[in-house]
Protein backbone atom coordinates (compact mmCIF):
# COMPACT_ATOMS: atom_id res chain seq x y z
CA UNK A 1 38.79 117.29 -28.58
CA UNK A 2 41.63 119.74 -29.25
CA UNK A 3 41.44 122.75 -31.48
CA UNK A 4 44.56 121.59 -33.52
CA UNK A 5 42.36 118.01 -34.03
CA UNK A 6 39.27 119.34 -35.60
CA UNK A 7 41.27 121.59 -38.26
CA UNK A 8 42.99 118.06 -39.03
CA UNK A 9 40.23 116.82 -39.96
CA UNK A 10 38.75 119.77 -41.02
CA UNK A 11 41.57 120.30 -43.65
CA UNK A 12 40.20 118.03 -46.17
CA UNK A 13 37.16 119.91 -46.68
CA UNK A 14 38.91 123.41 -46.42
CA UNK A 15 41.27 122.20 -49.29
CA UNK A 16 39.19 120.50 -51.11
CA UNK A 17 40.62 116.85 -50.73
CA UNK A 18 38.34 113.91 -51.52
CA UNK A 19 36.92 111.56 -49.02
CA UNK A 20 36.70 109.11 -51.63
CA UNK A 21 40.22 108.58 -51.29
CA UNK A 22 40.37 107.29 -48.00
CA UNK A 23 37.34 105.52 -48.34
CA UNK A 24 39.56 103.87 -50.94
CA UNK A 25 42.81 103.25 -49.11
CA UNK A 26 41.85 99.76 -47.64
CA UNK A 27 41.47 98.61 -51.03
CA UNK A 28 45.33 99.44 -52.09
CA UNK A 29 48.51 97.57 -51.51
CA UNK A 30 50.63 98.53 -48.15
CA UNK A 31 53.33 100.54 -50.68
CA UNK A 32 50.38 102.33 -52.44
CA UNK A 33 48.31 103.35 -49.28
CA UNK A 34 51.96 104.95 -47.92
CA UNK A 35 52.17 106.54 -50.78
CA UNK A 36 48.34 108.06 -50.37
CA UNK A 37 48.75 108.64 -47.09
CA UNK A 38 51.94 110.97 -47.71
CA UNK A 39 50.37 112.82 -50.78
CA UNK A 40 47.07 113.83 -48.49
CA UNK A 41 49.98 115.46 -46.11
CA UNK A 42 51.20 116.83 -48.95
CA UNK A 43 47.79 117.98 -50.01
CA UNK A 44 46.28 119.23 -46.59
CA UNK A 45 49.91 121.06 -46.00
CA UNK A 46 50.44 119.15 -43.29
CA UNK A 47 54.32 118.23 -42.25
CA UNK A 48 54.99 114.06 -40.25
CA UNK A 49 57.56 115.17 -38.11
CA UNK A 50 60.02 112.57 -37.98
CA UNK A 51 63.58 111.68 -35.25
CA UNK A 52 66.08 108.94 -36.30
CA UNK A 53 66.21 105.85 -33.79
CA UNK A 54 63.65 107.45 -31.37
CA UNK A 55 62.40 104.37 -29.65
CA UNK A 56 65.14 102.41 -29.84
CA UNK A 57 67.28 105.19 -27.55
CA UNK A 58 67.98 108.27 -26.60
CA UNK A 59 69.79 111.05 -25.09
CA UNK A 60 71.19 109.33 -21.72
CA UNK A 61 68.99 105.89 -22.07
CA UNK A 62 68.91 103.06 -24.07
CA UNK A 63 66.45 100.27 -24.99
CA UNK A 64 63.93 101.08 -22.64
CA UNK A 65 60.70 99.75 -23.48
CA UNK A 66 58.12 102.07 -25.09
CA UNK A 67 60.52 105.26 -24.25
CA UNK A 68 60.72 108.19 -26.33
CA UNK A 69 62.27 111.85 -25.66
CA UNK A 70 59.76 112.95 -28.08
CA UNK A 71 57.44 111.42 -26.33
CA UNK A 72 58.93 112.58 -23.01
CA UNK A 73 58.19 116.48 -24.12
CA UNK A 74 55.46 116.23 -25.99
CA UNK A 75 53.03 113.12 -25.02
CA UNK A 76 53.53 111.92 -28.20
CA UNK A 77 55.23 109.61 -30.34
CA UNK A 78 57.22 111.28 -33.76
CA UNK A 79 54.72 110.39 -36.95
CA UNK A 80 57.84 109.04 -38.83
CA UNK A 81 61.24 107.21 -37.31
CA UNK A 82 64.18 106.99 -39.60
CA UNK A 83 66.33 103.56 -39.08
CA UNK A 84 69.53 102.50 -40.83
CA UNK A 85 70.03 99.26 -42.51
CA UNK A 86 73.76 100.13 -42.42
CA UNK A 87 75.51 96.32 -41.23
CA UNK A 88 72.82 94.07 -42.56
CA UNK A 89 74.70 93.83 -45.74
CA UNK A 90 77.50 92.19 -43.67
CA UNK A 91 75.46 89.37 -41.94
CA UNK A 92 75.62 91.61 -38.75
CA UNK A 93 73.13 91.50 -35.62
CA UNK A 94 73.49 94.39 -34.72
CA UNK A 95 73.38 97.94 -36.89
CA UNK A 96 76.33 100.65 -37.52
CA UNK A 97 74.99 102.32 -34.23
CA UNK A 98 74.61 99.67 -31.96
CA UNK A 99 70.81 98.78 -32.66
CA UNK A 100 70.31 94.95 -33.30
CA UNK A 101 68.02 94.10 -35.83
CA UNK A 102 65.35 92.10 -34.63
CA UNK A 103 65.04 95.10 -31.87
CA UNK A 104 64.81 97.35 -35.48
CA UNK A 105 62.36 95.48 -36.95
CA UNK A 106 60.33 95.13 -33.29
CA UNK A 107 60.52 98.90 -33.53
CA UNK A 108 59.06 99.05 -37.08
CA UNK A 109 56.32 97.05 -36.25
CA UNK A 110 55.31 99.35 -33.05
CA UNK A 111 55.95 102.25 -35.19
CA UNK A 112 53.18 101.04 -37.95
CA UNK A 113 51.09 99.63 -35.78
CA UNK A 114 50.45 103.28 -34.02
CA UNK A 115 49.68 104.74 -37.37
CA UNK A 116 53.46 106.34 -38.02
CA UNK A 117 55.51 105.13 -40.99
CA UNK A 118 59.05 104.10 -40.96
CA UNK A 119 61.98 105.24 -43.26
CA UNK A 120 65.38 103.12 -43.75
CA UNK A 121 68.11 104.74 -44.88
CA UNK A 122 71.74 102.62 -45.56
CA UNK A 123 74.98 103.88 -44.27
CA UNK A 124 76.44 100.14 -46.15
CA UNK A 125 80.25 99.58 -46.28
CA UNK A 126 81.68 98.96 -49.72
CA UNK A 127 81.81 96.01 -51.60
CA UNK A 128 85.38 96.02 -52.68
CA UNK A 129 87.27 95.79 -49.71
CA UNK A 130 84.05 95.78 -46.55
CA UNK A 131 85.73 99.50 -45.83
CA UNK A 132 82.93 101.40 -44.33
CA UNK A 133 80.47 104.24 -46.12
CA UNK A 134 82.87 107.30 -45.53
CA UNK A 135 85.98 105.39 -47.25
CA UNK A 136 86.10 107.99 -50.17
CA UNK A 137 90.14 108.06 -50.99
CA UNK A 138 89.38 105.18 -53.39
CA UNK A 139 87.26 106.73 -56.41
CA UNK A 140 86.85 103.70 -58.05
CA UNK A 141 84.35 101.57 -55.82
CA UNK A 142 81.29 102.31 -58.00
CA UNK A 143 82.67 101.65 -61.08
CA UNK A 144 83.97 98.43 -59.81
CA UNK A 145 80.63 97.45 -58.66
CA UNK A 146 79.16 97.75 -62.10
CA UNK A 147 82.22 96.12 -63.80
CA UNK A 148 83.87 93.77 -62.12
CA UNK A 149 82.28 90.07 -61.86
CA UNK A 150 83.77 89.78 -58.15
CA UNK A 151 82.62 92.88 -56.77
CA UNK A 152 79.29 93.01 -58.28
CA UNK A 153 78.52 89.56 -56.62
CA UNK A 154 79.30 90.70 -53.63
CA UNK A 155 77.64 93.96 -53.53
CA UNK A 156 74.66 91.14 -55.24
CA UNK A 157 75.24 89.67 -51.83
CA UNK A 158 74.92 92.70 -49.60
CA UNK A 159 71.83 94.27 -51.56
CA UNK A 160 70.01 90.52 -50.70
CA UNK A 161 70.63 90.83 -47.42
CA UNK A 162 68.95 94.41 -47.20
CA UNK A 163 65.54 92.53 -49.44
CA UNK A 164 65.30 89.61 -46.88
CA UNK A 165 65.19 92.14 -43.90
CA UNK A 166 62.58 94.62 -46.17
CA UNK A 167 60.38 91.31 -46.69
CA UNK A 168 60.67 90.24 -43.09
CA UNK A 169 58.53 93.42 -42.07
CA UNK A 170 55.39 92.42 -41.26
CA UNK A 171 52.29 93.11 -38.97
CA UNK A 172 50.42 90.81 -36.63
CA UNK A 173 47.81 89.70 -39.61
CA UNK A 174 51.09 88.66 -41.74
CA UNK A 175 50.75 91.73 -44.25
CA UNK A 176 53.38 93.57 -44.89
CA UNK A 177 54.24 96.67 -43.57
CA UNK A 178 55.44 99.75 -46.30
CA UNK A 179 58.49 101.89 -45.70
CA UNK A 180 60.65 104.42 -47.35
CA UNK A 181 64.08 103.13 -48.49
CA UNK A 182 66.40 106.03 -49.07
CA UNK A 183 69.92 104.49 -50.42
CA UNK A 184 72.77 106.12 -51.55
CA UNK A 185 71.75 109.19 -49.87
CA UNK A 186 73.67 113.03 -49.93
CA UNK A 187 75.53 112.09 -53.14
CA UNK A 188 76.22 115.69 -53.90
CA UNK A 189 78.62 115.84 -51.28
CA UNK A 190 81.88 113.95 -51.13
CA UNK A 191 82.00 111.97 -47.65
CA UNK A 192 80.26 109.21 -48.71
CA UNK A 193 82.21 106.16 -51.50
CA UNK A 194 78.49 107.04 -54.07
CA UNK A 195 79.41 110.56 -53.41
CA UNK A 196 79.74 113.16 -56.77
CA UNK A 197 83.66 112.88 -56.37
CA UNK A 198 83.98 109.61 -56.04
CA UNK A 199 81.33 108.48 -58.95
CA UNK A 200 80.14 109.72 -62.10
CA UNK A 201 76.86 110.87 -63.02
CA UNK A 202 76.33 107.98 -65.31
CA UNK A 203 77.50 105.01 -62.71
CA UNK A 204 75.94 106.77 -59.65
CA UNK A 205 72.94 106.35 -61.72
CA UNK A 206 73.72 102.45 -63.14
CA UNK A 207 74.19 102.34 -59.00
CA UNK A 208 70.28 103.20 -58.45
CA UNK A 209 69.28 100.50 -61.27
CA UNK A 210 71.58 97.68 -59.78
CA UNK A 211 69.91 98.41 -56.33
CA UNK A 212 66.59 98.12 -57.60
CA UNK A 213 66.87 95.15 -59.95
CA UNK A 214 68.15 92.82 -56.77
CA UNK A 215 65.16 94.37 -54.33
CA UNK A 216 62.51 93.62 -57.80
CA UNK A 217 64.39 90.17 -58.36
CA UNK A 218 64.05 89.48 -54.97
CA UNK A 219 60.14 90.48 -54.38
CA UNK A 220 60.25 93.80 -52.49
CA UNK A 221 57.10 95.04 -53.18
CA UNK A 222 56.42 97.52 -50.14
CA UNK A 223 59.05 100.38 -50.54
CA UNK A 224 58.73 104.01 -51.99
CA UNK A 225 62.38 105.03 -53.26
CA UNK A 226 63.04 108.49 -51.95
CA UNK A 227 66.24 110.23 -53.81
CA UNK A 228 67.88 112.36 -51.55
CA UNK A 229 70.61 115.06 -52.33
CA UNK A 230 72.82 116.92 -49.92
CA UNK A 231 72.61 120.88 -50.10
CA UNK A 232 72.80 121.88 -54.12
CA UNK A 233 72.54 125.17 -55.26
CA UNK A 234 70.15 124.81 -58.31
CA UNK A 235 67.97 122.74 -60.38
CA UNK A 236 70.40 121.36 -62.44
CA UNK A 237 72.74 120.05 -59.86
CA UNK A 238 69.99 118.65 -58.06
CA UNK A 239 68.91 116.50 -61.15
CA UNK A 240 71.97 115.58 -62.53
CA UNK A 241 72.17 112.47 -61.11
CA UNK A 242 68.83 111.54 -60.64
CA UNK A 243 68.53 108.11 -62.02
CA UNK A 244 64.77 108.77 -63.17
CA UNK A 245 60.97 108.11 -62.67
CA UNK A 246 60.64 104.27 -62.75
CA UNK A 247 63.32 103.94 -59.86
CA UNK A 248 62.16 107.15 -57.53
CA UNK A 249 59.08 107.92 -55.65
CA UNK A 250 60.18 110.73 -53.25
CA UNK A 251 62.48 113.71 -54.06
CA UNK A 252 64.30 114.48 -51.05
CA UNK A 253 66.50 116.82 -49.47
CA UNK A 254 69.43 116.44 -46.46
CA UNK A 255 70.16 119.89 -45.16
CA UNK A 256 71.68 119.98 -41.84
CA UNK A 257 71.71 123.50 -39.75
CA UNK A 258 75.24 124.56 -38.18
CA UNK A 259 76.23 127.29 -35.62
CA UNK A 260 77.93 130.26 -35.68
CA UNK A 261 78.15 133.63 -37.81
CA UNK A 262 75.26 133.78 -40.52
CA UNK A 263 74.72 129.88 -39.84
CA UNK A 264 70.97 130.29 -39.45
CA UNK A 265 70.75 132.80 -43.01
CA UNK A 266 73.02 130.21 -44.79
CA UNK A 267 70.75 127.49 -43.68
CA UNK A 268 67.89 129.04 -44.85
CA UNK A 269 69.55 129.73 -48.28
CA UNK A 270 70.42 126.09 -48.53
CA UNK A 271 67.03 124.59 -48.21
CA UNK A 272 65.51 127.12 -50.43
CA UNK A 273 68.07 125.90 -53.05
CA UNK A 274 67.51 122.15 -52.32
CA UNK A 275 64.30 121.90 -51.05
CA UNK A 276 63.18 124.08 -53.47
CA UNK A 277 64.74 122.20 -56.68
CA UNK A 278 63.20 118.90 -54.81
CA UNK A 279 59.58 120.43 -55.08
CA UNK A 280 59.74 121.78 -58.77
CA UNK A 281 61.06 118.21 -59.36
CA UNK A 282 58.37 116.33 -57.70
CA UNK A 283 55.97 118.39 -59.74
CA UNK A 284 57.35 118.27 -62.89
CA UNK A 285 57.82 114.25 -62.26
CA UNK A 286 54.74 113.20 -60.54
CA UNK A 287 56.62 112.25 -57.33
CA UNK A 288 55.97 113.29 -53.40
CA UNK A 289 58.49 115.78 -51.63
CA UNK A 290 59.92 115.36 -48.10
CA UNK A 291 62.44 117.20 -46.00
CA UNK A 292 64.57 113.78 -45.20
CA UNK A 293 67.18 114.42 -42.95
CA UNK A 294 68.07 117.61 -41.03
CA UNK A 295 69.08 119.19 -37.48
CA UNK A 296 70.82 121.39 -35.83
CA UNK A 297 73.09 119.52 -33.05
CA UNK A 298 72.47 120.33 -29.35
CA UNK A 299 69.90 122.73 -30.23
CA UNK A 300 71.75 125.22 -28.42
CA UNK A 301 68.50 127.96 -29.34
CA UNK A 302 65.54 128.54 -27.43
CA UNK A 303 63.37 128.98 -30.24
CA UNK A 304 64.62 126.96 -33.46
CA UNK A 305 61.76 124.88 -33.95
CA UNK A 306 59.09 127.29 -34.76
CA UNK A 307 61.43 130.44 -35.58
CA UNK A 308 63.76 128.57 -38.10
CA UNK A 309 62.88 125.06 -38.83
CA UNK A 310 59.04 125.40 -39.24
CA UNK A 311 58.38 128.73 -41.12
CA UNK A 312 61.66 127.64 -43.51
CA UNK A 313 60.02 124.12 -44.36
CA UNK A 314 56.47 125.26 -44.29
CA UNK A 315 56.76 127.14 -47.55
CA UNK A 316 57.28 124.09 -49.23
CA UNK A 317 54.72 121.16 -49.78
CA UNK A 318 56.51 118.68 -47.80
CA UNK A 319 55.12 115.23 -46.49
CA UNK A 320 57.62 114.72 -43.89
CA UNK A 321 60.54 115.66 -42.18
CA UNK A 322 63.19 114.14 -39.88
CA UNK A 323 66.03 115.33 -37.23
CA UNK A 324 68.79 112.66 -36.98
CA UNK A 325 69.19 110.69 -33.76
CA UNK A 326 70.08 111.51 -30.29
CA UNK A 327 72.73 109.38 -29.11
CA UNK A 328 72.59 107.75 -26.15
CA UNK A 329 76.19 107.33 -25.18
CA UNK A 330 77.91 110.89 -26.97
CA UNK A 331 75.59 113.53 -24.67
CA UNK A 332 76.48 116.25 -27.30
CA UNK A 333 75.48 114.25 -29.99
CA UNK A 334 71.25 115.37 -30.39
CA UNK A 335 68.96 116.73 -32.62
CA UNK A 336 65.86 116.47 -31.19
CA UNK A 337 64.83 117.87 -27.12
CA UNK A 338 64.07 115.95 -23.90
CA UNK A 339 63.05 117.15 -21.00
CA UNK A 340 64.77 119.77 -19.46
CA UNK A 341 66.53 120.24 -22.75
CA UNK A 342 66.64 124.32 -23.68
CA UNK A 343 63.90 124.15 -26.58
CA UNK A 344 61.90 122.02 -25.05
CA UNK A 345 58.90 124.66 -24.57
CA UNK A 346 59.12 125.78 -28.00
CA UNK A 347 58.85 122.65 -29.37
CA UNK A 348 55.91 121.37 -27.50
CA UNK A 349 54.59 124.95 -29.89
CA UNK A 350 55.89 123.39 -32.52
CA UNK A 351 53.92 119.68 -31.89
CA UNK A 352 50.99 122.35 -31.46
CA UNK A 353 50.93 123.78 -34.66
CA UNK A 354 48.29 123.16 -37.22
CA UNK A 355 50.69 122.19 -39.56
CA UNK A 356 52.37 119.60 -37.31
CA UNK A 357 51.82 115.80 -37.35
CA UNK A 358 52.61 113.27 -34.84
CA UNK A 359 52.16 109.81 -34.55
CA UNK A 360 48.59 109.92 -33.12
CA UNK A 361 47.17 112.24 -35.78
CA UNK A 362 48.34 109.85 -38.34
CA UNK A 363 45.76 107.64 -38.07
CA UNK A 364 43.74 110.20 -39.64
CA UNK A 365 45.95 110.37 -42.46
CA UNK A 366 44.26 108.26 -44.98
């Protein structure tokens, strides 16, 4: 038994957690024993690392079975796999980024059945005209949505099509298997047609209860909600569209890493903001915290992963975190390392850490 296994399961008693609560986790529903699961994370400051799409492809493969480049490095699958739902909402097989669906959901059920947990986030085209996510000339597709009889059925449509696929997920004994849904994600910037110039604070909001009137009308019962902000610079901007505790279990926060000049000080600066105004949230609301999307593409450093990325995020009590995907068929396009890849050493460090979680230490996490 590794060192960095006994203080997991030494952490409980070194914080203080109670072993009551896992004794108790058997006895909750799937969406309720996610959610325990991430707050004794939380509690034991202990960070799920998480990589978009990882065993569906990766960086010069695709579809193998049981493959991973996390896996390939460090022997281990990631604790937490992000997919996106982005496609469903058209009747599609396949998503945005090539992965069909039933593979998705094959994936999801590997994923939970290993002891990791899945999250879905929903890159959806628009419901006025099918234009895709990052149509943002038009500033008027929310507002339509909530107004106009037409649009609103179809969006009623697309949202239905996202609740049968969330219901569909379920394990070998027929239960069914929690995830995080983050919609409507990185509103703060303007790229995508929910963005902060393309909605208002009221209607991006009026969005949130739409979404989650259709999933409660149509019986999803095993999501957390995680909100999820691009970069902000304070409190108040972080919260000003937040569309409030009965429709959010997660505060969230996408900051992505760049290079050049200061990048790595501006970085830094930028989670501290967010990531920062996401914790003081979660505590003032009663809500979990996770890092949910960020990277730096091509990892062109030897040491990001436990000289940036881990000592920025470990100051905060985050459950998770994930790096986005690593794209099979644009070799530039990669966030997390494979063999041979230049950080590769340092982040088999960083899957050593204490305050590291993969997929195999999460079925401690009770």
């Amino acid at each position: 038994m590794n060192r960095k296994y006994l203080l997991l399961m030494a952490l409980p008693l070194m914080l203080g957690c109670s072993s009551k609560k896992a004794e108790n986790t058997a006895d909750l529903s799937p969406k309720e024993a996610l959610r325990s699961r991430l707050d004794s994370l939380q509690s034991r400051g202990l960070i799920a690392f998480g990589h978009a799409d990882d065993t569906a492809y990766g960086h010069s493969w695709a579809w193998d079975e049981g493959k991973s480049d996390v896996k390939s490095v460090t022997g281990d699958y990631p604790a937490v796999i992000n997919w996106d739902l982005g496609g469903i909402e058209k009747g599609d097989a396949e998503n945005l980024d090539g992965v069909p669906f039933e593979h998705m959901r094959k994936e999801i059920i590997a994923q939970a059945s290993r002891g990791g947990i899945n999250v879905l986030s929903w890159h959806t085209v628009n419901p006025v005209n099918g234009g895709d996510s990052w149509q943002c000339s038009d500033t008027t597709i929310v507002s339509r949505l909530l107004n106009d009889s037409t649009v609103q059925a179809e969006f009623d449509t697309q949202m239905t099509r996202v609740a049968v696929f969330l219901n569909s997920l379920t394990d070998a004994s027929g239960e069914k298997i929690a995830v995080v849904f983050r919609p409507w994600h990185e509103h703060t910037g303007n790229w995508f047609w929910w963005g902060a110039a393309q909605s208002t604070p009221e209607d991006y909001k009026a969005l949130w209860k739409k979404t989650r009137e259709i999933a409660d009308r149509e019986g999803v019962d095993n999501v957390l909600w995680a909100y999820s902000p691009d970069r902000v610079k304070n409190y108040d901007q972080y919260m000003e569209r937040y569309p409030g505790d009965e429709l959010v279990d997660i505060m969230g926060a996408d900051v992505y890493c760049y290079t050049g000049g200061n990048s790595i000080e501006v970085f830094v600066n930028a989670v501290d903001s967010t990531l920062g105004a996401a914790t003081k949230a979660a505590q003032e609301h009663g809500k979990l915290v996770a890092f949910t999307e960020t990277g730096l593409e091509g990892i062109p450093s030897d040491d990001w992963w436990t000289q940036v990325l881990l000592p920025t995020i470990g100051k905060y009590p985050v459950s998770y975190v994930v790096v986005w995907r690593n794209a099979h068929d644009k070799p530039d396009h990669y966030f997390a390392p494979w063999e041979g890849q230049q950080s590769e050493q340092d982040f088999k460090k960083f899957h050593a850490s204490p305050k590291t979680v993969f997929a195999k230490e999460m079925n401690e996490i009770r």
